[in-house]
C-alpha atoms as a PDB file:
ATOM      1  CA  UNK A   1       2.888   1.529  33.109  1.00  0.00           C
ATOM      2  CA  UNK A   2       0.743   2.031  30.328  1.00  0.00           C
ATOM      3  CA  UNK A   3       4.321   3.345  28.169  1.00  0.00           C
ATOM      4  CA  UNK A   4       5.384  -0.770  29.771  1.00  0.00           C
ATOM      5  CA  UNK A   5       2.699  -2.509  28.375  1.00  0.00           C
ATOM      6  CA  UNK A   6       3.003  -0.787  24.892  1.00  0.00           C
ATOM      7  CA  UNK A   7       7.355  -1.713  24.639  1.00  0.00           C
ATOM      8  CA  UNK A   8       6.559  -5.866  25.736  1.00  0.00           C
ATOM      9  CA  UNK A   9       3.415  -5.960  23.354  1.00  0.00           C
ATOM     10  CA  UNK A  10       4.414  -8.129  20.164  1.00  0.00           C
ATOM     11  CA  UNK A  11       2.581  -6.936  16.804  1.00  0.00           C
ATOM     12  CA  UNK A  12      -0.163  -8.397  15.764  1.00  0.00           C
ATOM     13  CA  UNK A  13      -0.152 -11.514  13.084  1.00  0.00           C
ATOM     14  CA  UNK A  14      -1.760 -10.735   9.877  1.00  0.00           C
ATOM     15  CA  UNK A  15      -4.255 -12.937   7.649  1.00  0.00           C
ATOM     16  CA  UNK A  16      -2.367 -14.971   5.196  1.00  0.00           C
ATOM     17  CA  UNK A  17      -5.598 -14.864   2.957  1.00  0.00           C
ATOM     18  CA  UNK A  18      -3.726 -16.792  -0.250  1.00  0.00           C
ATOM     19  CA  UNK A  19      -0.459 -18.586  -0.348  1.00  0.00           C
ATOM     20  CA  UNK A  20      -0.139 -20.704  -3.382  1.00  0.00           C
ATOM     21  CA  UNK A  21       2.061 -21.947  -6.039  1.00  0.00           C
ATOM     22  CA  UNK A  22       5.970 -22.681  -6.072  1.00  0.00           C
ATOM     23  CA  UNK A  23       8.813 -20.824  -6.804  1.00  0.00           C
ATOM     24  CA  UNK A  24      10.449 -17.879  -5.771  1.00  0.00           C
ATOM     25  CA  UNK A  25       7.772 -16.020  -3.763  1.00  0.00           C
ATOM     26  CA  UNK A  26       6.246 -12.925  -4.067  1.00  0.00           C
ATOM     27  CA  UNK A  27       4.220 -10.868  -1.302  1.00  0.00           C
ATOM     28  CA  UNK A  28       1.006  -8.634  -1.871  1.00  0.00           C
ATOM     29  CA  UNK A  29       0.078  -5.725   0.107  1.00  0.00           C
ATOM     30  CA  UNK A  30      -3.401  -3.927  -0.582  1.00  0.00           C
ATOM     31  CA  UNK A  31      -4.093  -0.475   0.400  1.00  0.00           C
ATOM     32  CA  UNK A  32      -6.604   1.631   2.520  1.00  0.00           C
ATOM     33  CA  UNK A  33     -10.062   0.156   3.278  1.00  0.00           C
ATOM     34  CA  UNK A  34      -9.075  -2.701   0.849  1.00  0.00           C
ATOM     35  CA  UNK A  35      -8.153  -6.523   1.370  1.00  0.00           C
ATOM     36  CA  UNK A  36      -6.080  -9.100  -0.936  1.00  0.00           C
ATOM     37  CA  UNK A  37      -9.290  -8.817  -3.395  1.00  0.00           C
ATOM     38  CA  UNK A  38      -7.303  -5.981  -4.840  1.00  0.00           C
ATOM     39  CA  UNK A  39      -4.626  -8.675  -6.480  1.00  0.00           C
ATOM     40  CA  UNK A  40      -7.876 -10.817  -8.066  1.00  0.00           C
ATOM     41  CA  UNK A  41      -6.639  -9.886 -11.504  1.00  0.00           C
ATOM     42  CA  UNK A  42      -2.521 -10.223 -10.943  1.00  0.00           C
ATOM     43  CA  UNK A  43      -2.464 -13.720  -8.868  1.00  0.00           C
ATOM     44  CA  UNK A  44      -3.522 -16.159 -11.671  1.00  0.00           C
ATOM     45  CA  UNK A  45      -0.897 -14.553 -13.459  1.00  0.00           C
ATOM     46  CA  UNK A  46       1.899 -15.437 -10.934  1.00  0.00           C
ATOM     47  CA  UNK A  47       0.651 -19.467 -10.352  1.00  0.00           C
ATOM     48  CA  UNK A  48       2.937 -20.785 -13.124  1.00  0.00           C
ATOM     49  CA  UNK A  49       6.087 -19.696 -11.421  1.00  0.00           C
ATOM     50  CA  UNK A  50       5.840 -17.970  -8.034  1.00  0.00           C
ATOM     51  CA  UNK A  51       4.511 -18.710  -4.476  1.00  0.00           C
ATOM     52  CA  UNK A  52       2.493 -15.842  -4.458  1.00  0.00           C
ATOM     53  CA  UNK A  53       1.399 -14.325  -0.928  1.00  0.00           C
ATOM     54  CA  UNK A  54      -1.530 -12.464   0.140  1.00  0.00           C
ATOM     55  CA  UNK A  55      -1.539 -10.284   3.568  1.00  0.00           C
ATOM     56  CA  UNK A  56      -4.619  -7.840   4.915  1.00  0.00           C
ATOM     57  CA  UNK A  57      -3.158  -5.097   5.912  1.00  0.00           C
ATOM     58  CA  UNK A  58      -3.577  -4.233   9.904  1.00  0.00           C
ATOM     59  CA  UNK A  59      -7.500  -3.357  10.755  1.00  0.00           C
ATOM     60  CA  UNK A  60      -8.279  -4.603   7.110  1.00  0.00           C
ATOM     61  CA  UNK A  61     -10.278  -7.688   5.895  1.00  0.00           C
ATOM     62  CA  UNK A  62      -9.644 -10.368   7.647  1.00  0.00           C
ATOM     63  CA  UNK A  63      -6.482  -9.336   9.844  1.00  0.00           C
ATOM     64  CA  UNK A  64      -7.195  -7.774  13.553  1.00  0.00           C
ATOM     65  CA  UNK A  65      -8.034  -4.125  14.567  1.00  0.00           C
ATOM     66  CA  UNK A  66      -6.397  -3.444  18.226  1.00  0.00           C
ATOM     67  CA  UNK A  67      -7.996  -1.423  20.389  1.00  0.00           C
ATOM     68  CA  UNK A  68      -4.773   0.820  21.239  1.00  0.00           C
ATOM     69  CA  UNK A  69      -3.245   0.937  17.324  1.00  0.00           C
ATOM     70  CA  UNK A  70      -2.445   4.274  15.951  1.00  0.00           C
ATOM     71  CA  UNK A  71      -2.246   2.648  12.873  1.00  0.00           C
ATOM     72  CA  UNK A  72       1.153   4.167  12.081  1.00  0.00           C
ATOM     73  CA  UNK A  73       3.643   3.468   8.840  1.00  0.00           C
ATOM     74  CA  UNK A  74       5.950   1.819  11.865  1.00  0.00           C
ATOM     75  CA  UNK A  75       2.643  -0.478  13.483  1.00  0.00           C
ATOM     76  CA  UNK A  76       1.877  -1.563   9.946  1.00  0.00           C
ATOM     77  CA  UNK A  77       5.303  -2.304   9.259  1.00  0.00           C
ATOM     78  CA  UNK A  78       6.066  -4.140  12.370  1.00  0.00           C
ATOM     79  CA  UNK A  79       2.641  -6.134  11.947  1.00  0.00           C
ATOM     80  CA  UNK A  80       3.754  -7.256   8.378  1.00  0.00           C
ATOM     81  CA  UNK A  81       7.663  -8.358   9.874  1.00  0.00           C
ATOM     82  CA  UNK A  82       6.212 -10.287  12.553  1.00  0.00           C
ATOM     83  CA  UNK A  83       3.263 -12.197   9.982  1.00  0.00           C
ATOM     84  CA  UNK A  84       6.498 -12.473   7.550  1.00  0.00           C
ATOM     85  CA  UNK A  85       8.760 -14.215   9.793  1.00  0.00           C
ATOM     86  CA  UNK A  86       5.957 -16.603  10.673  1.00  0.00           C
ATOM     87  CA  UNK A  87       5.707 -17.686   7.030  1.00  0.00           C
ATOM     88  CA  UNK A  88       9.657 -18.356   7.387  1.00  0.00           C
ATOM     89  CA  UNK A  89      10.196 -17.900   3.897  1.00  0.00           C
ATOM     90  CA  UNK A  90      13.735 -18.585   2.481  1.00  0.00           C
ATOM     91  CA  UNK A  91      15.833 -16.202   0.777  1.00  0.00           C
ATOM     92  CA  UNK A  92      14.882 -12.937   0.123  1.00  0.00           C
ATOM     93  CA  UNK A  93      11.490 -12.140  -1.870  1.00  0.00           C
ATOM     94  CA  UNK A  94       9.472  -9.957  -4.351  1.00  0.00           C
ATOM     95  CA  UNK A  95       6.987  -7.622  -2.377  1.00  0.00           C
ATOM     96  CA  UNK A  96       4.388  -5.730  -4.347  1.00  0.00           C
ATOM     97  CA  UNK A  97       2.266  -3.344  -2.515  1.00  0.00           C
ATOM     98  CA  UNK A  98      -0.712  -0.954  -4.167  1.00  0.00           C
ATOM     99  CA  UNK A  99      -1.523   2.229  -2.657  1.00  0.00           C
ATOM    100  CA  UNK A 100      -1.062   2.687   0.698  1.00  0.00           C
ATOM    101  CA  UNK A 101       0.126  -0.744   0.716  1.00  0.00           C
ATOM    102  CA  UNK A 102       3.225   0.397  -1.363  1.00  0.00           C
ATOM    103  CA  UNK A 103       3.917   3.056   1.345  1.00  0.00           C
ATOM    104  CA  UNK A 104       4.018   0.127   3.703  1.00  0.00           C
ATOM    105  CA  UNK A 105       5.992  -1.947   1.766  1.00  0.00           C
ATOM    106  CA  UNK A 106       8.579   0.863   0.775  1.00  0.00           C
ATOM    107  CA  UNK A 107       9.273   0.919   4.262  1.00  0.00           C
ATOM    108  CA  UNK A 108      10.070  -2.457   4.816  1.00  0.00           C
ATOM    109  CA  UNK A 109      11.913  -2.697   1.771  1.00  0.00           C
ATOM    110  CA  UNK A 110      14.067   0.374   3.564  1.00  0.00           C
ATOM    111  CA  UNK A 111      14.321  -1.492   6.615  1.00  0.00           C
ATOM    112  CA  UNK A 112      14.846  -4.751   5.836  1.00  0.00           C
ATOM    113  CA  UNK A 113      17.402  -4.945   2.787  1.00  0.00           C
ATOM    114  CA  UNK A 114      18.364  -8.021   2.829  1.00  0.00           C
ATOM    115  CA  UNK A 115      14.653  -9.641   2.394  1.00  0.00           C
ATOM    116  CA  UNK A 116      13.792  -7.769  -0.517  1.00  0.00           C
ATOM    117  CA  UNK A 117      15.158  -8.841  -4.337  1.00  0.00           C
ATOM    118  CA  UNK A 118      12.515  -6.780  -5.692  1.00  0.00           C
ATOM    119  CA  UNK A 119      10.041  -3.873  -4.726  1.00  0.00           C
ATOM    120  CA  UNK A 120       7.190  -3.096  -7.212  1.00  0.00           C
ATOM    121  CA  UNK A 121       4.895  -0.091  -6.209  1.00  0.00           C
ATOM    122  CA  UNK A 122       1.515   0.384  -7.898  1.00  0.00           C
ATOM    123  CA  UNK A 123      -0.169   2.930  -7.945  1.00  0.00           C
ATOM    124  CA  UNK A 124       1.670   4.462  -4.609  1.00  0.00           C
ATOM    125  CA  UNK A 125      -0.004   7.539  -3.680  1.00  0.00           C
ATOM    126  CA  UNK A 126       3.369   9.527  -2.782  1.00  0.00           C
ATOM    127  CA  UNK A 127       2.638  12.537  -0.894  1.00  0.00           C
ATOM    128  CA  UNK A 128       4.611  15.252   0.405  1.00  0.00           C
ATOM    129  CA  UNK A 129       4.512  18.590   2.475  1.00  0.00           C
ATOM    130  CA  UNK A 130       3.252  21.588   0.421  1.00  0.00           C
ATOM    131  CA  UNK A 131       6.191  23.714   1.065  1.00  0.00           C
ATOM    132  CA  UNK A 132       8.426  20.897  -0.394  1.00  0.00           C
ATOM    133  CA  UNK A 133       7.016  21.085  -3.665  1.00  0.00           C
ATOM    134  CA  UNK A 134       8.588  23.527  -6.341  1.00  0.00           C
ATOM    135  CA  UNK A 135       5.537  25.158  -8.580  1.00  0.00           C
ATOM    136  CA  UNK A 136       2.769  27.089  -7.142  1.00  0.00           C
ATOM    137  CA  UNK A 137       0.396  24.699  -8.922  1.00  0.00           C
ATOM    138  CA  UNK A 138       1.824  21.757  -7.425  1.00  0.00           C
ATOM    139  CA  UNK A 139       1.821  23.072  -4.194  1.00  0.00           C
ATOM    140  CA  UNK A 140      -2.024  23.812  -4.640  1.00  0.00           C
ATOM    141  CA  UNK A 141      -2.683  20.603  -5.975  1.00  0.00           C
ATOM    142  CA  UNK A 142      -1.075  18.729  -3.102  1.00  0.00           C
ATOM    143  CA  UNK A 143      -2.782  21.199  -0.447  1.00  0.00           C
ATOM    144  CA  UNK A 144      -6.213  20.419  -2.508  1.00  0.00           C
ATOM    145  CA  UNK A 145      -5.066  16.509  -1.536  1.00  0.00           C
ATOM    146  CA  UNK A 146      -4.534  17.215   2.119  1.00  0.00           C
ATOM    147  CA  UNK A 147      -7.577  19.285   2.264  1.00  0.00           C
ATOM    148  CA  UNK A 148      -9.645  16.379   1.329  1.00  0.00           C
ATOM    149  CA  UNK A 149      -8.226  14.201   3.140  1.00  0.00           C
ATOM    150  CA  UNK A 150      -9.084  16.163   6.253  1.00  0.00           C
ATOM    151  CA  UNK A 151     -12.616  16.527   4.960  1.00  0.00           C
ATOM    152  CA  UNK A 152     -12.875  12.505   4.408  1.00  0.00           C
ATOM    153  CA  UNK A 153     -11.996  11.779   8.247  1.00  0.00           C
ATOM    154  CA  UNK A 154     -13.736  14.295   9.372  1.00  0.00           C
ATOM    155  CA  UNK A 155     -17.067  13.447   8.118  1.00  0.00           C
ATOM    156  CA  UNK A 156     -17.606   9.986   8.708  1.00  0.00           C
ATOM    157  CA  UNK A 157     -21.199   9.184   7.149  1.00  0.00           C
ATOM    158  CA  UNK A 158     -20.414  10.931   4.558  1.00  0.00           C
ATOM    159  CA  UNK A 159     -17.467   8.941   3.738  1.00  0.00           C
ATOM    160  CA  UNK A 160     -18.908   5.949   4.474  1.00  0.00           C
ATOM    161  CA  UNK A 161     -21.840   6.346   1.868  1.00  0.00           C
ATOM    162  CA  UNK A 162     -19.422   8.037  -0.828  1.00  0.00           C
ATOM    163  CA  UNK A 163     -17.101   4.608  -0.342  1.00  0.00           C
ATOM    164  CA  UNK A 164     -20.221   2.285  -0.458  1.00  0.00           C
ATOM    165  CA  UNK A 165     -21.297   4.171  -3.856  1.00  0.00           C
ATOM    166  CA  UNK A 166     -17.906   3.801  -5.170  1.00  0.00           C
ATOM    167  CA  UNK A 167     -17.683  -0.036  -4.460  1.00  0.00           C
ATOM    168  CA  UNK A 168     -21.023  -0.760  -6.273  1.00  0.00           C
ATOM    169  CA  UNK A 169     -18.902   0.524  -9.398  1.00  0.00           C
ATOM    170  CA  UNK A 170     -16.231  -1.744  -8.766  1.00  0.00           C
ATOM    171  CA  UNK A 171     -15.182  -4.256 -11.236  1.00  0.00           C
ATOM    172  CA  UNK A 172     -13.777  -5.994  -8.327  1.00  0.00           C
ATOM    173  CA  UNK A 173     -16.416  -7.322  -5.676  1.00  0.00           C
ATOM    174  CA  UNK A 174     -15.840  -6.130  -1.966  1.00  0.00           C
ATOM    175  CA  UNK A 175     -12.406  -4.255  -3.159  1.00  0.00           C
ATOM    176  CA  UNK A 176     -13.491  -1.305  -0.935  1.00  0.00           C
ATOM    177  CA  UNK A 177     -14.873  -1.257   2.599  1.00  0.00           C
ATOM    178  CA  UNK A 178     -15.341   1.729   4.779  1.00  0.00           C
ATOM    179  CA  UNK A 179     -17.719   0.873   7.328  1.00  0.00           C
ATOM    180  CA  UNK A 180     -18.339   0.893  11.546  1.00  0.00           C
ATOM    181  CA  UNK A 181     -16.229  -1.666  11.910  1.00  0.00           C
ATOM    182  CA  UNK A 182     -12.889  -0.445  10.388  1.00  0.00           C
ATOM    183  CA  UNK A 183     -13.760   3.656  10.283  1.00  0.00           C
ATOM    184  CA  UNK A 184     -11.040   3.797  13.257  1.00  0.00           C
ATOM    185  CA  UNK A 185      -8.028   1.777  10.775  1.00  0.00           C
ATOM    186  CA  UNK A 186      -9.180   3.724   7.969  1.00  0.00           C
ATOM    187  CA  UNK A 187      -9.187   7.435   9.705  1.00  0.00           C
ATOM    188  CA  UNK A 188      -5.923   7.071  11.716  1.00  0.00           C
ATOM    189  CA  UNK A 189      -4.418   4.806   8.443  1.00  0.00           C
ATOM    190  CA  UNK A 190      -5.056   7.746   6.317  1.00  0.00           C
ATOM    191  CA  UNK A 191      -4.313  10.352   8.694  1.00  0.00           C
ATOM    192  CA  UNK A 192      -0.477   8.417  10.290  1.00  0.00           C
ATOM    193  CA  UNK A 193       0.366   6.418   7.500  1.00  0.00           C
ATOM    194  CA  UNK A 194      -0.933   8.200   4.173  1.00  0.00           C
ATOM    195  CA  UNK A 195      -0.505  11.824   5.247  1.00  0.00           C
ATOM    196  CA  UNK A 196       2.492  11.415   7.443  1.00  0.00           C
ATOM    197  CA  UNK A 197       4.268   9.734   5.039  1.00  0.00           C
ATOM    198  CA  UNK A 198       7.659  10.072   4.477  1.00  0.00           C
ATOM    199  CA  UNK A 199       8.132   7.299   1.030  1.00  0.00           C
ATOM    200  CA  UNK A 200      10.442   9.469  -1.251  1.00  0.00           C
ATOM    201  CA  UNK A 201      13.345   9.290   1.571  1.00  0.00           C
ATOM    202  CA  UNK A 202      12.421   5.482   2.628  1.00  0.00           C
ATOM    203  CA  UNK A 203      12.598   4.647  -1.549  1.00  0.00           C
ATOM    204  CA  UNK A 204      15.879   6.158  -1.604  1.00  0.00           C
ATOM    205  CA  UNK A 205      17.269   4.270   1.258  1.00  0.00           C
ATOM    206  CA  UNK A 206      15.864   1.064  -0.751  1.00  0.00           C
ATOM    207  CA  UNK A 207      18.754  -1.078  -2.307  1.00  0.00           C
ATOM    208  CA  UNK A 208      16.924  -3.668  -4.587  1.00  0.00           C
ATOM    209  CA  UNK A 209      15.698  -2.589  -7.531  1.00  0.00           C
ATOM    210  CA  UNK A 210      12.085  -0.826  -7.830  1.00  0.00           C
ATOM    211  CA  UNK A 211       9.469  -1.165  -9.989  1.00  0.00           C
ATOM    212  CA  UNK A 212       6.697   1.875 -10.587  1.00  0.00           C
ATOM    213  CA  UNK A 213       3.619   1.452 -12.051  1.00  0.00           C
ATOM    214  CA  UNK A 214       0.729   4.041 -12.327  1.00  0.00           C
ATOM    215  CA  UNK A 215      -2.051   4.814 -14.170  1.00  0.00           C
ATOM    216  CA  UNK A 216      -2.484   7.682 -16.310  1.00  0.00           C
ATOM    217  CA  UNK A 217      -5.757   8.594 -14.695  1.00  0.00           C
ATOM    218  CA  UNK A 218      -5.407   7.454 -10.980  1.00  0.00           C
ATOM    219  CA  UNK A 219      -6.846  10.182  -9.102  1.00  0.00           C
ATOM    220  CA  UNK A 220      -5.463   9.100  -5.859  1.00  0.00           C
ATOM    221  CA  UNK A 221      -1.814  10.319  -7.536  1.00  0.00           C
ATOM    222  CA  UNK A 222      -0.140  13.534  -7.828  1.00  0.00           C
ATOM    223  CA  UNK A 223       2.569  13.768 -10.311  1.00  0.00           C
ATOM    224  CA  UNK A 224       5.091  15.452  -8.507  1.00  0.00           C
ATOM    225  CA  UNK A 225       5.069  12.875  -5.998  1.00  0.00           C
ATOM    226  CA  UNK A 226       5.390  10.326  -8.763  1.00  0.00           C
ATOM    227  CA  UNK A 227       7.933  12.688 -10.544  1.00  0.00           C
ATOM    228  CA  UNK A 228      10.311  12.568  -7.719  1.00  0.00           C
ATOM    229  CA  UNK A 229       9.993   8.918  -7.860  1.00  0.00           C
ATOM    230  CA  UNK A 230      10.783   8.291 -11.450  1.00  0.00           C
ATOM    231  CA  UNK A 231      14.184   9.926 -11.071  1.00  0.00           C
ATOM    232  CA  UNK A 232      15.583   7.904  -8.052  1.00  0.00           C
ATOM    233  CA  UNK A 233      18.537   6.080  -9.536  1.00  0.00           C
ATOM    234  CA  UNK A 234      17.096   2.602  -9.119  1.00  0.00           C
ATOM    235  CA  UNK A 235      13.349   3.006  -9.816  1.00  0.00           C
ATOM    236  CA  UNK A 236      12.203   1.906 -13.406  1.00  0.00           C
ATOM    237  CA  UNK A 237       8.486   3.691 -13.843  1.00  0.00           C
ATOM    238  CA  UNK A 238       5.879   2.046 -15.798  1.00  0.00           C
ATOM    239  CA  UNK A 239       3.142   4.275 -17.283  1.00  0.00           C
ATOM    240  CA  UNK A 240      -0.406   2.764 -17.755  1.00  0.00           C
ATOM    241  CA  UNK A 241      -1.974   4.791 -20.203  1.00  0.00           C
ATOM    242  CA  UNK A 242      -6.039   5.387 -19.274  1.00  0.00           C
ATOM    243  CA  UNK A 243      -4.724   3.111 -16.145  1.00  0.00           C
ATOM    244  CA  UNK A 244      -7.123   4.227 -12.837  1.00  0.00           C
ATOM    245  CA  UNK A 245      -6.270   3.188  -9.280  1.00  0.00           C
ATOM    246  CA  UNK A 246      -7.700  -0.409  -9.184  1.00  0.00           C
ATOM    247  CA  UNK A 247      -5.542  -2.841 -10.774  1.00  0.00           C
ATOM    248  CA  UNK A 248      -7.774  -4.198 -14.183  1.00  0.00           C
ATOM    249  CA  UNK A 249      -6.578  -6.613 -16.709  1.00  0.00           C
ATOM    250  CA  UNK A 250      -4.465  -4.471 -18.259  1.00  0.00           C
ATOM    251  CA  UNK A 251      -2.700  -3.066 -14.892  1.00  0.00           C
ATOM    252  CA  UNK A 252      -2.700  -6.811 -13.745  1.00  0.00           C
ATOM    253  CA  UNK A 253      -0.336  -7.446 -16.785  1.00  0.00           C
ATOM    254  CA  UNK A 254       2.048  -5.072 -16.630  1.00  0.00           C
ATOM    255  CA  UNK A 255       2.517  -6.008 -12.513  1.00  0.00           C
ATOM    256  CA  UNK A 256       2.937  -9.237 -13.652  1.00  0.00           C
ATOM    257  CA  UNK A 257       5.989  -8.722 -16.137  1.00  0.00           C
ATOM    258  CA  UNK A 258       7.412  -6.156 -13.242  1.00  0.00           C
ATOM    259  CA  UNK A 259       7.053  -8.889 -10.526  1.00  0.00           C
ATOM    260  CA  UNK A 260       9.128 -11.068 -13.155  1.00  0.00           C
END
């Protein structure tokens, strides 16, 4: 019955941690081990002319964890529909979404064309299988990704100190958390949402216009991932030179003009 119980279960609602402002509105997803901290710098930006909305992400900040999640692309996407038709916004929307949050959000954009006027990915850390990828050297460097991946959930306190380290650096306070409480969302998040992606055929099957925007020096991205990307017919890429993967000033302004 267990199969049952699974089928009649409704997704989870998500914390609506900001809603403000008036206008056509705009959604924010964060990514891994992050919450709607990660939009501190882009938000003010939108008050003059958007509702802008802030979601944590399944098992992230302030939004629930269940017990039996697998913490899939479909559960996060399913999560997000269910929070979205709550808000019962009118019309269709903007929906931003950084890192894994973009994978998230490319799928619901795929899904659910007739809610989305505009998709804007930052910093979307597009993987795919090593034997997909043309060069030898890519196909090392996206094996080297994998590989570390693997390393990352399989070493938990080491993970957990390397993350801690890395948020005291942050200009951003609290914009990463790997800890006890959400090591199971962040392990099967990056292990059936982040490695099992599948974003370069969901962004193709997405009909409203996209919106790209990296950083030169994200280390989270590969660039043949983010090559593929830049060619789709209806993707417009926008190149943040000495851009990392948090989202500073500078990224925050460029977002801004892509959100519109």
């Amino acid at each position: 019955m267990g199969w049952l119980r699974r089928v009649l279960r409704r997704p989870p609602l998500l914390a609506v941690t900001g809603d403000v402002g008036e206008g056509p509105p705009v959604v924010l997803l964060h990514g891994i081990a992050s919450s709607s901290v990660t939009f501190e710098y882009v938000a003010p930006l939108l008050a003059d002319r958007h509702r802008t909305i802030a979601i944590d992400l399944l098992g992230f900040g302030k939004s629930p964890a269940p017990k039996d999640a697998r913490y899939t692309v479909e559960e996060h996407v399913e999560a997000l529909a269910r929070t979205l038709k709550q808000l019962r916004l009118r019309g269709p929307f903007v929906l931003v979404g950084h890192s894994m949050g973009a994978i998230i959000a490319t799928r619901y954009a795929a899904t659910n064309p007739r809610r989305i006027s505009r998709l804007v990915l930052v910093a979307p850390p597009i993987y795919l299988s090593p034997q997909e990828i043309g060069t030898p050297r890519d196909r090392a460097g996206m094996d080297l990704y994998l590989r570390v991946y693997e390393f990352l959930r399989g070493n938990k306190e080491f993970t957990i100190r390397a993350a801690a380290g890395l948020a005291r650096l942050s200009p951003i306070k609290n914009l990463l958390d790997v800890s006890e409480k959400n090591w199971r969302a962040f392990v099967l998040s990056l292990e059936n949402a982040i490695e099992s992606q599948t974003t370069i055929s969901d962004l193709v099957a997405v009909r409203a216009p996209v919106h790209l925007v990296w950083g030169s020096l994200d280390p989270f991205l590969h660039p043949a991932g983010i090559r593929i990307a830049e060619n789709i017919r209806h993707v417009t890429a926008h190149k943040v030179t000495g851009g990392d993967h948090v989202i500073r000033p500078r990224m925050a302004r460029v977002v801004a003009t892509a959100i519109g």
